[in-house]
PDB file of N, CA and C in Angstrom:
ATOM      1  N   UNK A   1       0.850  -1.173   0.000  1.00  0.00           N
ATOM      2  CA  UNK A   1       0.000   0.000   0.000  1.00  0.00           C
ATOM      3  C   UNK A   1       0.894   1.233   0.000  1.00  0.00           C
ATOM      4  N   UNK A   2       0.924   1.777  -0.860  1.00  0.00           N
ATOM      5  CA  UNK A   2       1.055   3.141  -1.049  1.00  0.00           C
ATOM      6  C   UNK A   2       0.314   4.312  -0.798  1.00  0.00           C
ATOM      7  N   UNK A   3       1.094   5.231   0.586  1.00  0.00           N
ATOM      8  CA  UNK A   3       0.284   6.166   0.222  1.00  0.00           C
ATOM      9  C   UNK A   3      -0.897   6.444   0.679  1.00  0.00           C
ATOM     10  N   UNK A   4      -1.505   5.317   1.744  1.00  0.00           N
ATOM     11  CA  UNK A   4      -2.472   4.629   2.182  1.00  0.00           C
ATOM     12  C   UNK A   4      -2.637   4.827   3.838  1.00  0.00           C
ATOM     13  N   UNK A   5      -3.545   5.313   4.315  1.00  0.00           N
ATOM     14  CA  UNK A   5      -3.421   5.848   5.840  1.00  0.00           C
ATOM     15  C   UNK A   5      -4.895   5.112   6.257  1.00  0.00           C
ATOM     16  N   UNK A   6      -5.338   4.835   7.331  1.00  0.00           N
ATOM     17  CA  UNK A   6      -6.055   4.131   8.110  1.00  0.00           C
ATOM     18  C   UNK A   6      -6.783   6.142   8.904  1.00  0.00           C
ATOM     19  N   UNK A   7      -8.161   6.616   8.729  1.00  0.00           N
ATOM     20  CA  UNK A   7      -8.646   7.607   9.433  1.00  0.00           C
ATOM     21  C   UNK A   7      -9.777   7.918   9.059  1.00  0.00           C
ATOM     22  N   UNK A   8     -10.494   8.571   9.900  1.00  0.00           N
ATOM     23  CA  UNK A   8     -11.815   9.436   9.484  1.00  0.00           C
ATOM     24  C   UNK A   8     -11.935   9.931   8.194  1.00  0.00           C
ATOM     25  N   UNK A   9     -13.176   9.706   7.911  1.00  0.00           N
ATOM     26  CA  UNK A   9     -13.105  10.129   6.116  1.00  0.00           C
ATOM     27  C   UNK A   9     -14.784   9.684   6.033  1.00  0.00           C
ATOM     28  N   UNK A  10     -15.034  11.241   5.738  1.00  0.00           N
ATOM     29  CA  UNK A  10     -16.529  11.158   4.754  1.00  0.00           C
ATOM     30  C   UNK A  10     -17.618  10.915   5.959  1.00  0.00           C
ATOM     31  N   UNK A  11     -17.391  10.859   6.975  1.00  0.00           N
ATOM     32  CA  UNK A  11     -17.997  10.319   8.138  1.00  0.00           C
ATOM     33  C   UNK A  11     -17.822   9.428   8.647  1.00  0.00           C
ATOM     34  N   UNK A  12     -16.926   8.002   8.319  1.00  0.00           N
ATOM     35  CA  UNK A  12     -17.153   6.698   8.512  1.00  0.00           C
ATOM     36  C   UNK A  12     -15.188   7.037   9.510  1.00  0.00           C
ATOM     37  N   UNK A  13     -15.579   6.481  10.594  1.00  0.00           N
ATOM     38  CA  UNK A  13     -14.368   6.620  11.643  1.00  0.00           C
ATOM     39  C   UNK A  13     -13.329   6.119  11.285  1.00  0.00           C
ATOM     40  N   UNK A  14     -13.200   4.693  10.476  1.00  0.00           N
ATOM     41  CA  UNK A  14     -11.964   4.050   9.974  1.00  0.00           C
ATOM     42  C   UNK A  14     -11.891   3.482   8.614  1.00  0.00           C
ATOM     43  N   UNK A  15     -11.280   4.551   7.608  1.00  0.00           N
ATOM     44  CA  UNK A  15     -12.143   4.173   6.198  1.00  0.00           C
ATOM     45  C   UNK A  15     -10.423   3.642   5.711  1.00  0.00           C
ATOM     46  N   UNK A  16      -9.150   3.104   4.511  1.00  0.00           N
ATOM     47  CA  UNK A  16      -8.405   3.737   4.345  1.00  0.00           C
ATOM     48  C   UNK A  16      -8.654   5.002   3.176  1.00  0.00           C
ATOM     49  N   UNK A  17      -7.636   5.302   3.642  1.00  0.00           N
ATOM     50  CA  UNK A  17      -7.776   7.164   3.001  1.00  0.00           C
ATOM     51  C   UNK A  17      -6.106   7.400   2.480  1.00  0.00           C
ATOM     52  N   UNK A  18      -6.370   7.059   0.783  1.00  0.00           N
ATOM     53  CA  UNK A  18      -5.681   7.784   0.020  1.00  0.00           C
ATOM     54  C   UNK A  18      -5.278   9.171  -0.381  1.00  0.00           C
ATOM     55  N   UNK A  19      -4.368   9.510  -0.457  1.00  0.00           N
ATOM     56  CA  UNK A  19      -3.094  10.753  -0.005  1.00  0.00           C
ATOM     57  C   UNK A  19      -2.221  10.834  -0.725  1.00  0.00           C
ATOM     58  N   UNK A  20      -1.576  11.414  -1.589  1.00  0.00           N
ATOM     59  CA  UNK A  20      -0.946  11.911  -2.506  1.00  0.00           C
ATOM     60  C   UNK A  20      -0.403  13.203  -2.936  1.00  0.00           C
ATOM     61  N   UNK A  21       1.422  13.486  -2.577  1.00  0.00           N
ATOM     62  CA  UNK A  21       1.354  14.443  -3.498  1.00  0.00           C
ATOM     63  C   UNK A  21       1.354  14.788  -5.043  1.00  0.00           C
ATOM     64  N   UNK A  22       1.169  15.656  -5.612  1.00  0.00           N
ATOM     65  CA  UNK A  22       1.412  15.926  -7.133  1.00  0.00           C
ATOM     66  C   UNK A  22       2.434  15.035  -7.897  1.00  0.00           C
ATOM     67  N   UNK A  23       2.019  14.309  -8.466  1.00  0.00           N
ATOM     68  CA  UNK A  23       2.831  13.490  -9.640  1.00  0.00           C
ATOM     69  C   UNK A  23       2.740  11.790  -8.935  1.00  0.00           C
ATOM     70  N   UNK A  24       2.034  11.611  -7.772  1.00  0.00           N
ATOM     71  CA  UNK A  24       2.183  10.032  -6.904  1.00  0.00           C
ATOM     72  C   UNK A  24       0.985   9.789  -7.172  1.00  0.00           C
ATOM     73  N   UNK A  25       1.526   8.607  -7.062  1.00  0.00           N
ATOM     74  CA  UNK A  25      -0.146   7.782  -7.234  1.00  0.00           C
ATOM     75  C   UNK A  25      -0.380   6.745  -6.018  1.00  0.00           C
ATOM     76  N   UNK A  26      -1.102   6.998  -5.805  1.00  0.00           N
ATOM     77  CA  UNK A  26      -1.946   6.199  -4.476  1.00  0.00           C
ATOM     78  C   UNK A  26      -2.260   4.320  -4.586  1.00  0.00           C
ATOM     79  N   UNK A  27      -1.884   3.199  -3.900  1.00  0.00           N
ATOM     80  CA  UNK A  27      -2.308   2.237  -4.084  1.00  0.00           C
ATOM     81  C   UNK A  27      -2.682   1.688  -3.467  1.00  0.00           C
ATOM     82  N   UNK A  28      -3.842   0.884  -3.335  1.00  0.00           N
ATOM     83  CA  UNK A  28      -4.756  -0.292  -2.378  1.00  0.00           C
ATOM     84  C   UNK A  28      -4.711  -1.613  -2.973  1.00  0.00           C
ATOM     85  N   UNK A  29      -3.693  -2.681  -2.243  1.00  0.00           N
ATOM     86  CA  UNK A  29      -3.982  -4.136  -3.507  1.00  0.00           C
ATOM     87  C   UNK A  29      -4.971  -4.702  -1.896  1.00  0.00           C
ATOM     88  N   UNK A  30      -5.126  -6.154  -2.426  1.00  0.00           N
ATOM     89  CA  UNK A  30      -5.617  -7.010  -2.031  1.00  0.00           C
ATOM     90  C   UNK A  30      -4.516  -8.140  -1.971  1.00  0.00           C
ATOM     91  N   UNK A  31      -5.259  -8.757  -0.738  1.00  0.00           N
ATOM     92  CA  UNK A  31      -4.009 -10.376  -0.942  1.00  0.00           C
ATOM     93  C   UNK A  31      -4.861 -11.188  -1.680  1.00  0.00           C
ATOM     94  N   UNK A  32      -4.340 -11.974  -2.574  1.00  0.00           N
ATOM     95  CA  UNK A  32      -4.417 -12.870  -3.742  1.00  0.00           C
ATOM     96  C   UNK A  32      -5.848 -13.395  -3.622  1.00  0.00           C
ATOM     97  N   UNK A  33      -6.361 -13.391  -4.257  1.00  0.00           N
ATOM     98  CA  UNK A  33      -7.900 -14.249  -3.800  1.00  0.00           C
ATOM     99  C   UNK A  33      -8.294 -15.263  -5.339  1.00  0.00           C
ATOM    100  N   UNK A  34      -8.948 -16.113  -5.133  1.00  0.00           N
ATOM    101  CA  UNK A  34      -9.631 -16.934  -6.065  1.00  0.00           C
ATOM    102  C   UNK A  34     -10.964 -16.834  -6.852  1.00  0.00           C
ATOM    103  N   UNK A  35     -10.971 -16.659  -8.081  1.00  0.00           N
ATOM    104  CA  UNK A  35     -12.277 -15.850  -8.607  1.00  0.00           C
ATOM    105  C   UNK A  35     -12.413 -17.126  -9.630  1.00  0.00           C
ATOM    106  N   UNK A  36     -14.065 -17.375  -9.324  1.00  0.00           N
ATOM    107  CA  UNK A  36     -14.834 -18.117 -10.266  1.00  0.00           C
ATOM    108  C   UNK A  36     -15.943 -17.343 -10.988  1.00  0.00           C
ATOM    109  N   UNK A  37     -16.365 -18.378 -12.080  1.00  0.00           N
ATOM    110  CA  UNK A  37     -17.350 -17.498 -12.748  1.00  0.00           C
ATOM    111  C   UNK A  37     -18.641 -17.731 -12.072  1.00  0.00           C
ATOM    112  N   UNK A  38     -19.143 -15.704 -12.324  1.00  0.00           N
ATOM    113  CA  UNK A  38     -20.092 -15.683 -11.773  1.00  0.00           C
ATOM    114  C   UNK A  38     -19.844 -14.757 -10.446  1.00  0.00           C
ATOM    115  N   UNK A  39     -18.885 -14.682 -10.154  1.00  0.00           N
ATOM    116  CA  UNK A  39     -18.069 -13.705  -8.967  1.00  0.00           C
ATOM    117  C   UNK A  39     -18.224 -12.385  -9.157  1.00  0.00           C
ATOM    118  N   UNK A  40     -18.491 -11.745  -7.975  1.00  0.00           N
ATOM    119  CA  UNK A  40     -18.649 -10.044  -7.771  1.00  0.00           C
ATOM    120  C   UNK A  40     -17.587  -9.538  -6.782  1.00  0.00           C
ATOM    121  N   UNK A  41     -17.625  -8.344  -7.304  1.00  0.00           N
ATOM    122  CA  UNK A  41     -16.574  -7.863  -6.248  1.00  0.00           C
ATOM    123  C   UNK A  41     -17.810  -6.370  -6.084  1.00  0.00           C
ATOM    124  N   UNK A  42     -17.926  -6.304  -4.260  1.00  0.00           N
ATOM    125  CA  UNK A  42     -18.755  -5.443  -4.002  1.00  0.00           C
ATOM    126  C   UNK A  42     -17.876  -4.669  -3.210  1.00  0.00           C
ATOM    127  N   UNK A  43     -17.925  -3.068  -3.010  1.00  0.00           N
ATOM    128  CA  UNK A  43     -16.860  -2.247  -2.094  1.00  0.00           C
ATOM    129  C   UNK A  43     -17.910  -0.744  -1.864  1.00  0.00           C
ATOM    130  N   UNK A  44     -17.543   0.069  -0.769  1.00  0.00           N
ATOM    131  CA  UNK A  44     -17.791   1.367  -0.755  1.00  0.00           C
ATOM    132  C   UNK A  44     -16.852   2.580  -1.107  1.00  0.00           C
ATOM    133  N   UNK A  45     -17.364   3.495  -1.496  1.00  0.00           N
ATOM    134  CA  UNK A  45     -16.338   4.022  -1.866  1.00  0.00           C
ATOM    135  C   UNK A  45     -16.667   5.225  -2.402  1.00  0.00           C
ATOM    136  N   UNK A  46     -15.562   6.604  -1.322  1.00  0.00           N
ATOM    137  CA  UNK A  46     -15.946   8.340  -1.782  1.00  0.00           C
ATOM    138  C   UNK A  46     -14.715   8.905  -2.085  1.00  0.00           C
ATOM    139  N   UNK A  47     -15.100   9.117  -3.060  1.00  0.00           N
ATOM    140  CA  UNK A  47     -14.011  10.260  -3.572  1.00  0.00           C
ATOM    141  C   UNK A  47     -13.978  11.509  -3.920  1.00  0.00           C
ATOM    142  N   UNK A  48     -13.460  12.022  -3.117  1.00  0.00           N
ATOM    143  CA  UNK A  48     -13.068  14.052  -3.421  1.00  0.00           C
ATOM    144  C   UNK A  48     -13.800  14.758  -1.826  1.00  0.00           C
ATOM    145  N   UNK A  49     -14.512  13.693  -1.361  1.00  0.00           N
ATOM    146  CA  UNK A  49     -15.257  14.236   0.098  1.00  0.00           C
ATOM    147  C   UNK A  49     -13.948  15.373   0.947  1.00  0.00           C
ATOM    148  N   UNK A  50     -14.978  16.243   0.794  1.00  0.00           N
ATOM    149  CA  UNK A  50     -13.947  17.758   1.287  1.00  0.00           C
ATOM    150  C   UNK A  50     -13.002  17.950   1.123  1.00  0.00           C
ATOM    151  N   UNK A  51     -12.497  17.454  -0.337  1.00  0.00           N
ATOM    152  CA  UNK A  51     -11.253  17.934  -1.304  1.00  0.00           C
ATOM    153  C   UNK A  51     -11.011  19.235  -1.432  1.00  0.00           C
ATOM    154  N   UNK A  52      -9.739  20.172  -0.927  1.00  0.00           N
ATOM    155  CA  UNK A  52      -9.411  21.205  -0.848  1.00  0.00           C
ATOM    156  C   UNK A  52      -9.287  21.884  -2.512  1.00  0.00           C
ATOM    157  N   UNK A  53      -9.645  22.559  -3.046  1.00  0.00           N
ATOM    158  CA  UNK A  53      -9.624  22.868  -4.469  1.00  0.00           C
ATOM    159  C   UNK A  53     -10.751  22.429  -5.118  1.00  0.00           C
ATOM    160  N   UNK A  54     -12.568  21.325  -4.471  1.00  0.00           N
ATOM    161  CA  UNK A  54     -12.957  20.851  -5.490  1.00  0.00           C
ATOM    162  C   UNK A  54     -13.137  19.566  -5.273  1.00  0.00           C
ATOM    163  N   UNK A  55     -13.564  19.053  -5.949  1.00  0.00           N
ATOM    164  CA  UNK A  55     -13.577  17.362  -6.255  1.00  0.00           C
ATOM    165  C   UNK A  55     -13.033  17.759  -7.607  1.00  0.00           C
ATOM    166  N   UNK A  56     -12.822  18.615  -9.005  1.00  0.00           N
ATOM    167  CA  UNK A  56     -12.247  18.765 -10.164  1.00  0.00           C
ATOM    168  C   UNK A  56     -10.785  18.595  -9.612  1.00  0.00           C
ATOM    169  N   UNK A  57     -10.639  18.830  -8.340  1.00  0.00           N
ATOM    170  CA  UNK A  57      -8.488  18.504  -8.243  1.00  0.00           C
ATOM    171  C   UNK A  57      -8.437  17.042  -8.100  1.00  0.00           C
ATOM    172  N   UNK A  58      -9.584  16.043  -7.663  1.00  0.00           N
ATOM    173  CA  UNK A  58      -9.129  14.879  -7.128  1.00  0.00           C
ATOM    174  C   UNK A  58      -9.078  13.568  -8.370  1.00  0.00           C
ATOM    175  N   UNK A  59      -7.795  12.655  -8.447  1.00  0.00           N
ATOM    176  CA  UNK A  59      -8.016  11.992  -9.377  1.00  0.00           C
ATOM    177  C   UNK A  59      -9.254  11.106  -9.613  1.00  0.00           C
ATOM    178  N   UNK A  60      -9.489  10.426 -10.664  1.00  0.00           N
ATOM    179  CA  UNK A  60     -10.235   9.049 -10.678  1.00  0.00           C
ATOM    180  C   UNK A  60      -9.632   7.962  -9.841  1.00  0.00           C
ATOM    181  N   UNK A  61     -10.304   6.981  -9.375  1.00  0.00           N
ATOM    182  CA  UNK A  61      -9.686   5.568  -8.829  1.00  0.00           C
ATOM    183  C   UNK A  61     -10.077   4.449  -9.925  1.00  0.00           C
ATOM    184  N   UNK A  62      -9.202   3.927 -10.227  1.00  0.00           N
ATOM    185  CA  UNK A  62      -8.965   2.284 -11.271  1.00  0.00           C
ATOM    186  C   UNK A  62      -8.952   1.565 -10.896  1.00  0.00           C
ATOM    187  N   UNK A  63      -9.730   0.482 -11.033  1.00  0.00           N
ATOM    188  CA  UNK A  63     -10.339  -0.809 -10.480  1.00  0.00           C
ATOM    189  C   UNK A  63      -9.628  -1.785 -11.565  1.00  0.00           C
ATOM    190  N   UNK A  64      -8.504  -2.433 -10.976  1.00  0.00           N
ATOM    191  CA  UNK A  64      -7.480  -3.375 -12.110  1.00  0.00           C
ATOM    192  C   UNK A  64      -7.733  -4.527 -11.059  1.00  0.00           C
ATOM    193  N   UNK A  65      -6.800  -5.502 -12.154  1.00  0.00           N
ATOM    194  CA  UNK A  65      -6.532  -7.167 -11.989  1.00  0.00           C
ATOM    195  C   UNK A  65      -5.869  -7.264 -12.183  1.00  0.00           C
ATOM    196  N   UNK A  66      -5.148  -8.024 -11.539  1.00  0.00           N
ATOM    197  CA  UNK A  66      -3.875  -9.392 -12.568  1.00  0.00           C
ATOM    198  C   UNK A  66      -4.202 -10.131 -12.325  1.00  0.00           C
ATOM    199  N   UNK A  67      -3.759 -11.369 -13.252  1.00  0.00           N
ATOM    200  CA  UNK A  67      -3.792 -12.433 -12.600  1.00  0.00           C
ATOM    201  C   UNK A  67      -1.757 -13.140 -13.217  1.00  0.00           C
ATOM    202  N   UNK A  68      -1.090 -12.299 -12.980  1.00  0.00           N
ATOM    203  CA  UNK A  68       0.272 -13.151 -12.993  1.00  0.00           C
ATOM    204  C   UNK A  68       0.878 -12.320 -11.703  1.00  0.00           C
ATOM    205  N   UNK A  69       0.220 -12.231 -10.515  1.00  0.00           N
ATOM    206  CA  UNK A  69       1.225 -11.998  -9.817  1.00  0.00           C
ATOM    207  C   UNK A  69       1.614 -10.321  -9.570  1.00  0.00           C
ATOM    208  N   UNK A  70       0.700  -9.456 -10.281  1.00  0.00           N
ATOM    209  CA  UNK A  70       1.018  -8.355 -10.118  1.00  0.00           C
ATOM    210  C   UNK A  70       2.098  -7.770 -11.546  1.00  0.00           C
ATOM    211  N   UNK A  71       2.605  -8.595 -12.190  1.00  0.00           N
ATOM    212  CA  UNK A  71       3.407  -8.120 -13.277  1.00  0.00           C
ATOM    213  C   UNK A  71       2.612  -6.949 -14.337  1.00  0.00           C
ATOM    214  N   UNK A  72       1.356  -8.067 -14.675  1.00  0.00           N
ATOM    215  CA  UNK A  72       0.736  -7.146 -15.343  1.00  0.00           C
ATOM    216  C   UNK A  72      -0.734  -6.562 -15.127  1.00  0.00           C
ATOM    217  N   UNK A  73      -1.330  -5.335 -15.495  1.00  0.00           N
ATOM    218  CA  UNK A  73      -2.672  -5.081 -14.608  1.00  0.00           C
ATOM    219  C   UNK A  73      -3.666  -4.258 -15.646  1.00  0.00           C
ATOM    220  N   UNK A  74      -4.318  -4.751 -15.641  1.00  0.00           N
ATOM    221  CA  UNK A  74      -5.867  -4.481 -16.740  1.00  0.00           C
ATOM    222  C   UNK A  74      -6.867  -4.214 -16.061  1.00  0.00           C
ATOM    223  N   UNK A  75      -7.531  -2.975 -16.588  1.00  0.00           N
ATOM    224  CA  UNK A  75      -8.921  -2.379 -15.852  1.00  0.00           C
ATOM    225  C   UNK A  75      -9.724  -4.172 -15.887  1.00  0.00           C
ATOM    226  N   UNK A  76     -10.523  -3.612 -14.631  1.00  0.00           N
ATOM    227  CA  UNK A  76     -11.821  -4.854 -14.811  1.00  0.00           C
ATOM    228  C   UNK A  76     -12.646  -4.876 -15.624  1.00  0.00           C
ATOM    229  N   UNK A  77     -13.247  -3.736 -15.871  1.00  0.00           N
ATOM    230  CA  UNK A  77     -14.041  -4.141 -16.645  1.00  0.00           C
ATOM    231  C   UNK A  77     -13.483  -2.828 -18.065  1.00  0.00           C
ATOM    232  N   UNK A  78     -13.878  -3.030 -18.881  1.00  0.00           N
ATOM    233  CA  UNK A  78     -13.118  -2.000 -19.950  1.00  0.00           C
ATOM    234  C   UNK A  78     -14.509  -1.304 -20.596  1.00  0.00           C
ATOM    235  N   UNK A  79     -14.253  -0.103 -20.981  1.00  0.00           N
ATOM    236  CA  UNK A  79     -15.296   0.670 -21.700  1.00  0.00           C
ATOM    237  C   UNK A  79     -15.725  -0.295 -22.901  1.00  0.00           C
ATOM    238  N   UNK A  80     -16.930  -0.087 -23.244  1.00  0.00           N
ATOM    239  CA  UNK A  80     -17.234  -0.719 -24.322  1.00  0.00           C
ATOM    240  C   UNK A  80     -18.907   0.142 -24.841  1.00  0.00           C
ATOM    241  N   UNK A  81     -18.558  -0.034 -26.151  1.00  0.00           N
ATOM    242  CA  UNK A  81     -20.296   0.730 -26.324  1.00  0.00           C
ATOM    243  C   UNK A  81     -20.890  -0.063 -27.409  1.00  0.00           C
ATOM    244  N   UNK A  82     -22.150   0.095 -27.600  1.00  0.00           N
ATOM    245  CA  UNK A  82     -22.956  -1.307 -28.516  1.00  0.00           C
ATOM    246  C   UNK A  82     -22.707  -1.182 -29.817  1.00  0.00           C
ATOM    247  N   UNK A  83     -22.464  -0.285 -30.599  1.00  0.00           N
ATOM    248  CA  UNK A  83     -22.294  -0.517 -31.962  1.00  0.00           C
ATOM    249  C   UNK A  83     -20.183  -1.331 -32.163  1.00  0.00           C
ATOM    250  N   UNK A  84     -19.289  -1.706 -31.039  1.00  0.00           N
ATOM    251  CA  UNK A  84     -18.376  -2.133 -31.219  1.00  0.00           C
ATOM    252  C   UNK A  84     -18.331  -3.249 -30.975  1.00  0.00           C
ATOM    253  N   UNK A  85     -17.210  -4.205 -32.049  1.00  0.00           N
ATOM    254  CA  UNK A  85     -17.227  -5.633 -32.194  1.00  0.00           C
ATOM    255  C   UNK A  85     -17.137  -6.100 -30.751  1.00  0.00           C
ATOM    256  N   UNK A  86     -17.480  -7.075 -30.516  1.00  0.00           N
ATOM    257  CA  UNK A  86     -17.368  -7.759 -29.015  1.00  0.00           C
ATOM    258  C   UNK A  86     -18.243  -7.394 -27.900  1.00  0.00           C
ATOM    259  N   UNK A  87     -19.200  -6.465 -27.974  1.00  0.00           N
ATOM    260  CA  UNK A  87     -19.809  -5.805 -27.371  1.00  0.00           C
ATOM    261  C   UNK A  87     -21.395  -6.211 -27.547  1.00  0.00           C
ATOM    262  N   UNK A  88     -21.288  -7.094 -27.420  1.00  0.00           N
ATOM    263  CA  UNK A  88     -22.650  -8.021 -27.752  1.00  0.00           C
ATOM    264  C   UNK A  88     -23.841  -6.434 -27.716  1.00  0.00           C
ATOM    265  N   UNK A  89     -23.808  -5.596 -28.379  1.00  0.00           N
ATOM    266  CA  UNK A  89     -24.936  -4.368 -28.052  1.00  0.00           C
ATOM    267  C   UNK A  89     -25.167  -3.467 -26.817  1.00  0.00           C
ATOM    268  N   UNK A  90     -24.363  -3.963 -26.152  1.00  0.00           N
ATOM    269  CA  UNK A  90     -24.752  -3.372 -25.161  1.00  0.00           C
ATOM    270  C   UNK A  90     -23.667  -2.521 -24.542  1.00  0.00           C
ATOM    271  N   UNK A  91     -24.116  -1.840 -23.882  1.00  0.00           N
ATOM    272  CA  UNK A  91     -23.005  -0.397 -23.165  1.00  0.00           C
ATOM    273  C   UNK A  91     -22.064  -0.866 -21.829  1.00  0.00           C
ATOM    274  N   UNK A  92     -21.184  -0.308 -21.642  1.00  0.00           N
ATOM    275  CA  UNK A  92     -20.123  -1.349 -20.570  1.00  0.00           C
ATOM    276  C   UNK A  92     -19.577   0.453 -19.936  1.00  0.00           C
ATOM    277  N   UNK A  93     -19.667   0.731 -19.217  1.00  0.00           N
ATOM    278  CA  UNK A  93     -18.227   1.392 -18.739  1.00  0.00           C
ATOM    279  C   UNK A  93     -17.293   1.020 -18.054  1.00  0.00           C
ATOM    280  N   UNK A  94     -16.362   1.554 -17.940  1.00  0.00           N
ATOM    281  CA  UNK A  94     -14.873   1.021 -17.145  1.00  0.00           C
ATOM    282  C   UNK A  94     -14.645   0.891 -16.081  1.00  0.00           C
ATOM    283  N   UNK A  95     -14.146   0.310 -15.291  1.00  0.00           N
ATOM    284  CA  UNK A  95     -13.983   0.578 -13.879  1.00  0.00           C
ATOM    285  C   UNK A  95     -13.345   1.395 -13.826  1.00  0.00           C
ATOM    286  N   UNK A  96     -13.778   2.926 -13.534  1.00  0.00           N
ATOM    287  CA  UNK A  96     -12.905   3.842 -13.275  1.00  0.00           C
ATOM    288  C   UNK A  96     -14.150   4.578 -12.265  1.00  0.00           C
ATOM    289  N   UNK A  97     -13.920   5.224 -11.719  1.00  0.00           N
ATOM    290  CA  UNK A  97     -14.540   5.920 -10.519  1.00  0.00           C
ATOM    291  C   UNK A  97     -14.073   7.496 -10.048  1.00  0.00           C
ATOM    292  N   UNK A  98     -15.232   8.328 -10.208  1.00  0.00           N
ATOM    293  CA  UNK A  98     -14.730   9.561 -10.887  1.00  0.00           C
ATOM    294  C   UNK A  98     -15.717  10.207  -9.342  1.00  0.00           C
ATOM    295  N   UNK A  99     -15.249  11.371  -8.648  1.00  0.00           N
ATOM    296  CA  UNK A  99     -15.449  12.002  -7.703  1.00  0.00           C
ATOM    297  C   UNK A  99     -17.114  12.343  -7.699  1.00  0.00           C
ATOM    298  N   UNK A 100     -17.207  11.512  -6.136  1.00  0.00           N
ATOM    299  CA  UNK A 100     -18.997  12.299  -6.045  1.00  0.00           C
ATOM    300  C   UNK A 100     -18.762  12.712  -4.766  1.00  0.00           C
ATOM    301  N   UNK A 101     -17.806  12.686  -3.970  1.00  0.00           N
ATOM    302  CA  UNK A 101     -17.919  13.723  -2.743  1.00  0.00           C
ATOM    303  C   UNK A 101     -19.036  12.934  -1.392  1.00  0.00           C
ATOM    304  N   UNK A 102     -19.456  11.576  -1.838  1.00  0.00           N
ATOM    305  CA  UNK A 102     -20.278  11.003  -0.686  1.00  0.00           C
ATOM    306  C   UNK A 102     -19.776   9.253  -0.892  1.00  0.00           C
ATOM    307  N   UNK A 103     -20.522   9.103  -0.161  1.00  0.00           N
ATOM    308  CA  UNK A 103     -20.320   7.039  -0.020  1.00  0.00           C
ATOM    309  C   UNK A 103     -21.125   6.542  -1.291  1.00  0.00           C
ATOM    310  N   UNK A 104     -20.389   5.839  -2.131  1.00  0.00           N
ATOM    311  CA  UNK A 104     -21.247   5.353  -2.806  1.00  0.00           C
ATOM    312  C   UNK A 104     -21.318   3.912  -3.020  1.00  0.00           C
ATOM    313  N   UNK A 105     -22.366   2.809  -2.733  1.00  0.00           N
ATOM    314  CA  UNK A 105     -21.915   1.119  -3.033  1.00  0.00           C
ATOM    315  C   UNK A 105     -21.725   0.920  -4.528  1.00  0.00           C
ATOM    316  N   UNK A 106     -20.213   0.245  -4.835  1.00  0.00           N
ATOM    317  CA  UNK A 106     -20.319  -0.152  -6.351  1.00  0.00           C
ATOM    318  C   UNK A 106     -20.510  -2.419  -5.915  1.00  0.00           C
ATOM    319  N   UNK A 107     -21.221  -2.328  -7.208  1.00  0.00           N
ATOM    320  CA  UNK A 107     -21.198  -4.386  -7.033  1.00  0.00           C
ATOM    321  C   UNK A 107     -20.472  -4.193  -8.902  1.00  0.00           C
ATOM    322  N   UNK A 108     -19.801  -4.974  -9.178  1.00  0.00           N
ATOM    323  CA  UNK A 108     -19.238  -4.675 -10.334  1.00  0.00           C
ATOM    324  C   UNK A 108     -19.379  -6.412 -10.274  1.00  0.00           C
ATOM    325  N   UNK A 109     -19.706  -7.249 -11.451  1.00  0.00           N
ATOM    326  CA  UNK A 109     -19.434  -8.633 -12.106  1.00  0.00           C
ATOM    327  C   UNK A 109     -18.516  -9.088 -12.569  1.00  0.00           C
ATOM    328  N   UNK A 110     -17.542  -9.337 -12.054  1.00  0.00           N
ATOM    329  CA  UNK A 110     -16.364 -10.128 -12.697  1.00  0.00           C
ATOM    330  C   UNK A 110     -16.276 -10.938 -14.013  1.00  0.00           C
ATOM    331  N   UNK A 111     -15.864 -10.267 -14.934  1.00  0.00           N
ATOM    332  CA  UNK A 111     -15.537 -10.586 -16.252  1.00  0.00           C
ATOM    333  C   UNK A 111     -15.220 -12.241 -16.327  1.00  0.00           C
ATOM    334  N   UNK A 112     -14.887 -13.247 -17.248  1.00  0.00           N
ATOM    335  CA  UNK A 112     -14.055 -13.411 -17.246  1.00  0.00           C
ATOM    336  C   UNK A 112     -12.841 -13.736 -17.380  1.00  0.00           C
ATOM    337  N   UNK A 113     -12.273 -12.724 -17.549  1.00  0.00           N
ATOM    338  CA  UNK A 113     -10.813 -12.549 -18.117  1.00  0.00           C
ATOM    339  C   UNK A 113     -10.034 -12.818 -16.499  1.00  0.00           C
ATOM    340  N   UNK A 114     -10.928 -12.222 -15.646  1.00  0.00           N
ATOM    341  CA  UNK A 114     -10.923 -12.197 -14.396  1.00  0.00           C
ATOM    342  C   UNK A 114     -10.528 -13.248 -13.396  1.00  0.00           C
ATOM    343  N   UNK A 115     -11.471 -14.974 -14.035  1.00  0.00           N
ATOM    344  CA  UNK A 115     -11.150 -16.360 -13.082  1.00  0.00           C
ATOM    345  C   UNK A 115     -10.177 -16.001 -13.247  1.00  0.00           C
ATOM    346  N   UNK A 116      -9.672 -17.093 -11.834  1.00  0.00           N
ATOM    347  CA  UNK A 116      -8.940 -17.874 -11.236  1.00  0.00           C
ATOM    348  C   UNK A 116      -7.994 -18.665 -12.490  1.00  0.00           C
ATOM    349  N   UNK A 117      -6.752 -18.750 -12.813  1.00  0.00           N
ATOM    350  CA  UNK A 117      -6.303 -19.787 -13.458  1.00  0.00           C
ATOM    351  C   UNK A 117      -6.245 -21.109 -13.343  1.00  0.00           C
TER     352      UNK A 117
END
């Protein structure tokens, strides 16, 4: 964890709370877990809550995977819109998570590109 502090945030007494100066990037992994199909990954999650400058100063957060170990890391789920090949019609956005300044629950469906090897 990078960057990564254990405190009050948004109201909730022990949230972690990402911190960064200019040009760093902030990180939260997980220890290794096992994903089958059909798997969700559910989390809470505020970003820009009483951001000095704005919620326009605070970055997005990226919701990635690996599955070799951390070498390499791919959004979960990837933009996609219905008139593009592979996109069985239908609209997809990315796991990316863009400032609302309150708690919000995401449940996101595990792709999968996602299982378990």
């Amino acid at each position: 964890m990078a960057n990564i502090r254990y405190d009050e945030y948004c109201g909730v007494h022990y949230a972690a709370v990402g911190q960064s100066a200019p040009g760093e990037s902030v990180v939260l992994t997980t220890s290794d877990v096992t994903v089958a199909d059909g798997d969700v990954i559910e989390f809470l999650i505020a970003i820009g809550c009483g951001a000095d400058g704005g919620a326009e100063s605070v970055s997005p957060v990226y919701l990635h995977y690996s599955v070799d170990y951390g070498v390499t890391w791919r959004l979960v789920l990837e933009e996609c819109l219905p008139f593009e090949p592979g996109c069985s019609g239908k609209a997809q956005t990315a796991s990316v998570y863009y400032p609302a300044g309150r708690w919000q629950r995401v449940t996101v469906p595990l792709p999968s590109a996602t299982v378990s090897p």
